[in-house]
N, C-alpha and C. Protein backbone atom coordinates (compact mmCIF):
# COMPACT_ATOMS: atom_id res chain seq x y z
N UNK A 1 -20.35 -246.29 123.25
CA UNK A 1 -19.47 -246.85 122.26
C UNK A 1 -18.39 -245.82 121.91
N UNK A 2 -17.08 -246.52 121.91
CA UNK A 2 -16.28 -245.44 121.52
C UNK A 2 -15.84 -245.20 120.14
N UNK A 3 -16.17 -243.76 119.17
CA UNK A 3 -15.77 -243.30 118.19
C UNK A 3 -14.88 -242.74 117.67
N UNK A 4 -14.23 -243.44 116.63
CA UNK A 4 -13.09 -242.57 116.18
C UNK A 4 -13.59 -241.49 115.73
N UNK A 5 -13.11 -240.42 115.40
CA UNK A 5 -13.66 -239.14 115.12
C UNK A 5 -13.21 -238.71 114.09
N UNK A 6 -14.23 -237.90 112.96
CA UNK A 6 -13.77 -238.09 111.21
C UNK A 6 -12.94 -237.18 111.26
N UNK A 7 -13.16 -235.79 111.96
CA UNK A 7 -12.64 -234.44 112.26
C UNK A 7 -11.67 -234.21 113.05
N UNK A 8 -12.22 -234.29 114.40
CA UNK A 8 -11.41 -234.07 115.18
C UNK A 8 -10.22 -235.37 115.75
N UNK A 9 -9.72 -235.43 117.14
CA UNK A 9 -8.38 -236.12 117.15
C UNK A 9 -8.68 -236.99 117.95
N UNK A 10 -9.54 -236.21 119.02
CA UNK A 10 -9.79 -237.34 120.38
C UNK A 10 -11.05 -238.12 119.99
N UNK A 11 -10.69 -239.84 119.71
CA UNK A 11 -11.95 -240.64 120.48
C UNK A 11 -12.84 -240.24 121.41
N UNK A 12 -14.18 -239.95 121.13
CA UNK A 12 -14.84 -239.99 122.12
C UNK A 12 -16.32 -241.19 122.34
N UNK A 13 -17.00 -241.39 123.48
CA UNK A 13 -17.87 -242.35 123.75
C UNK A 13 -19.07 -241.24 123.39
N UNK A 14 -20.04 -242.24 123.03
CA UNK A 14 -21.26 -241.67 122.44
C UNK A 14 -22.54 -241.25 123.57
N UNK A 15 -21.93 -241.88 124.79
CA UNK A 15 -22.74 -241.67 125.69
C UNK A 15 -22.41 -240.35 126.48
N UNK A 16 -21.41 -239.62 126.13
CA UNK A 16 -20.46 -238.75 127.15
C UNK A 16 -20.81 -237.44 125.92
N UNK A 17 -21.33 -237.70 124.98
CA UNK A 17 -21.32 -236.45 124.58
C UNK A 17 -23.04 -235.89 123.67
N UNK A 18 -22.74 -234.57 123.23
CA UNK A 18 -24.08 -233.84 122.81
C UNK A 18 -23.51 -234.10 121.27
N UNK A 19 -24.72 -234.09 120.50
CA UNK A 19 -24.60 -233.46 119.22
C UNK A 19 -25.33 -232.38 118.78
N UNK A 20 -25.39 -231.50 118.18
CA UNK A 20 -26.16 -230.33 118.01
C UNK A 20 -26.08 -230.14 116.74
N UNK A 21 -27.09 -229.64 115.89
CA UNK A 21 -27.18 -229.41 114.72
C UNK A 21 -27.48 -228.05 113.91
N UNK A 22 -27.94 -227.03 115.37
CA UNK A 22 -27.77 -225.40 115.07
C UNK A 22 -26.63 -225.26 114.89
N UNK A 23 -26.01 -224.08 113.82
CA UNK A 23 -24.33 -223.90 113.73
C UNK A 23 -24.54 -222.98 113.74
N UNK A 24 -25.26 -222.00 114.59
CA UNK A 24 -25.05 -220.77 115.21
C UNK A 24 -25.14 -221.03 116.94
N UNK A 25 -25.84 -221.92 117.30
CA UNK A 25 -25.24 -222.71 118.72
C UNK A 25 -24.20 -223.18 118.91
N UNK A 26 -23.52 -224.10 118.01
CA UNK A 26 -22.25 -224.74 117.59
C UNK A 26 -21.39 -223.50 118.08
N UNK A 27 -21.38 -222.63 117.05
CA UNK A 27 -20.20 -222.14 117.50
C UNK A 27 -19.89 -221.21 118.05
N UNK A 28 -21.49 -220.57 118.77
CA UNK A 28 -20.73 -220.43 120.42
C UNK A 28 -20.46 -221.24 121.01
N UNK A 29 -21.00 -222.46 120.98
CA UNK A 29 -20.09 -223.32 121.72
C UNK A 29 -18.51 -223.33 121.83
N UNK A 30 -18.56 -223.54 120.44
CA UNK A 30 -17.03 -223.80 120.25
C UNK A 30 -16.16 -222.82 121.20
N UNK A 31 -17.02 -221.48 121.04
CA UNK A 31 -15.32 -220.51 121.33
C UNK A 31 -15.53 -220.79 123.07
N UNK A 32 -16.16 -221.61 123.60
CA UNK A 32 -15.58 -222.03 124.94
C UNK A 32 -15.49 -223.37 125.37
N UNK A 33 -15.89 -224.46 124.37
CA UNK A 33 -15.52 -225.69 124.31
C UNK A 33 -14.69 -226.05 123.74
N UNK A 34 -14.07 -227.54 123.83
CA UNK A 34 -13.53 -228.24 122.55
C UNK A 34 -15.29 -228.76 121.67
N UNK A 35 -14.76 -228.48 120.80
CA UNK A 35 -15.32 -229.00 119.64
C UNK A 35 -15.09 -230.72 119.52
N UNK A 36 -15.37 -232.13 119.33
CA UNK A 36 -14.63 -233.41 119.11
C UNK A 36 -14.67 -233.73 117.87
N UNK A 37 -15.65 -233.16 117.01
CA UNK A 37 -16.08 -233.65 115.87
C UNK A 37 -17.11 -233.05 115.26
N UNK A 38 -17.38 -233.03 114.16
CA UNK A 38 -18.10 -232.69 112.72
C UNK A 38 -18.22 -233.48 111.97
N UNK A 39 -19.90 -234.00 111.36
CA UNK A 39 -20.14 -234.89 111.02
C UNK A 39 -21.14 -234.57 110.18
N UNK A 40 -21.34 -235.12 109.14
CA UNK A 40 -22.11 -234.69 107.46
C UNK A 40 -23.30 -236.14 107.70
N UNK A 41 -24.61 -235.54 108.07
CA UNK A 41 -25.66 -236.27 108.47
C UNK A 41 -26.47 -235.60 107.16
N UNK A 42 -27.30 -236.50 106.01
CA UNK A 42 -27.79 -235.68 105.10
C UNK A 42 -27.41 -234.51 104.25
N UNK A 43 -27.62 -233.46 104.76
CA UNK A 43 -27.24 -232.12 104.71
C UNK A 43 -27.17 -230.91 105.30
N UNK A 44 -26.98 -231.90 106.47
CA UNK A 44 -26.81 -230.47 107.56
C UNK A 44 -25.06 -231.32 108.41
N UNK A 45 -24.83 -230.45 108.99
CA UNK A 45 -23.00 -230.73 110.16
C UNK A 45 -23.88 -231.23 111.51
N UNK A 46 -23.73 -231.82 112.00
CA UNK A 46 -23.80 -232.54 113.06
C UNK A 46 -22.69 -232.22 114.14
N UNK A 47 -22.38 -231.28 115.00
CA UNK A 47 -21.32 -230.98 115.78
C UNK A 47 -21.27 -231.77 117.27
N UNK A 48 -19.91 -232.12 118.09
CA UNK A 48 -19.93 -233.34 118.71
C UNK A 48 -19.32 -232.53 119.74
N UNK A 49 -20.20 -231.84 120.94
CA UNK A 49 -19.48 -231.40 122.15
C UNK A 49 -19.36 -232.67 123.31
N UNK A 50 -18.54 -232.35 124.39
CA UNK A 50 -18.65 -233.09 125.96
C UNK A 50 -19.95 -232.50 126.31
N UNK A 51 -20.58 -233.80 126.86
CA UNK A 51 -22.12 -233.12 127.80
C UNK A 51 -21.70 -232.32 129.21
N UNK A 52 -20.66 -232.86 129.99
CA UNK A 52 -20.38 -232.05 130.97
C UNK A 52 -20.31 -231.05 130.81
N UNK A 53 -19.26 -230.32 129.75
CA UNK A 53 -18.87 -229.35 128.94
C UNK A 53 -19.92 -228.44 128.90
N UNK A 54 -20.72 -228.82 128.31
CA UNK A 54 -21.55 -228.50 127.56
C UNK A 54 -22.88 -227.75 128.09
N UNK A 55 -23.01 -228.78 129.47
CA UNK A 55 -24.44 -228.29 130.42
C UNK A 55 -24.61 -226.96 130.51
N UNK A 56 -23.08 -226.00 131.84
CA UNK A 56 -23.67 -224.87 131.98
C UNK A 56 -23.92 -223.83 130.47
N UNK A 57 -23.31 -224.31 129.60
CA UNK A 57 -23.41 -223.54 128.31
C UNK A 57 -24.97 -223.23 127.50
N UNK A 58 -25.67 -224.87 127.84
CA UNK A 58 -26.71 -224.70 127.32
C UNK A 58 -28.14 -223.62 128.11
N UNK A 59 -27.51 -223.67 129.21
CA UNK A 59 -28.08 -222.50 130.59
C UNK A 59 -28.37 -221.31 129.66
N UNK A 60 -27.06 -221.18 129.41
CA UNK A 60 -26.71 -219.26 129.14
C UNK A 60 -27.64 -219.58 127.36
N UNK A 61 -27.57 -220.36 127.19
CA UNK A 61 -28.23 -220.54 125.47
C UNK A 61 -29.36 -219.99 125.49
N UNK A 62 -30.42 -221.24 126.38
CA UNK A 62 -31.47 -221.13 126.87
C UNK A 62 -32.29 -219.65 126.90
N UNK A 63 -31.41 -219.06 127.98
CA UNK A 63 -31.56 -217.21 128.27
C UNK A 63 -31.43 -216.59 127.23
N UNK A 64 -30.74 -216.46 126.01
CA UNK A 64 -30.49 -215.93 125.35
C UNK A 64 -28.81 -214.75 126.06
N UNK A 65 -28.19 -215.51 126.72
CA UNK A 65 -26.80 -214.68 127.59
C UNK A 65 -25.34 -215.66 127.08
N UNK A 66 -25.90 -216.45 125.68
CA UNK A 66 -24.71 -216.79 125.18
C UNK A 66 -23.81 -216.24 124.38
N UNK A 67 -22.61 -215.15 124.65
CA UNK A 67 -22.43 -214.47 123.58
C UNK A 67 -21.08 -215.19 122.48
């Protein structure tokens, strides 16, 4: 389904992407992804990467070689 996005600019489909809810994962992510969105679930941010994007990143996470 495609989402407008509260945050960010680009529409994205819900099937094409990750959400993550660590925001110390988040934002290593960020400094080598786009970011699509941020989203207020309860009380925690809900962050909205590309899964493609996203795969080899979660590799280096995994290891602990994400800096």
């Amino acid at each position: 389904m495609l989402m407008p996005p509260y945050c960010g600019q680009k529409p994205y489909d819900t099937n094409d992407v990750v959400f993550l809810r660590n925001p110390e994962q988040s934002a290593r992510f960020a400094k080598y992804i786009y970011l699509y969105d941020t989203i207020l679930s309860g009380d925690k941010f809900v962050y909205v990467f590309n899964k493609k994007d996203a795969e080899p990143l979660f590799a280096l996470w995994r290891d602990h070689e994400l800096k």
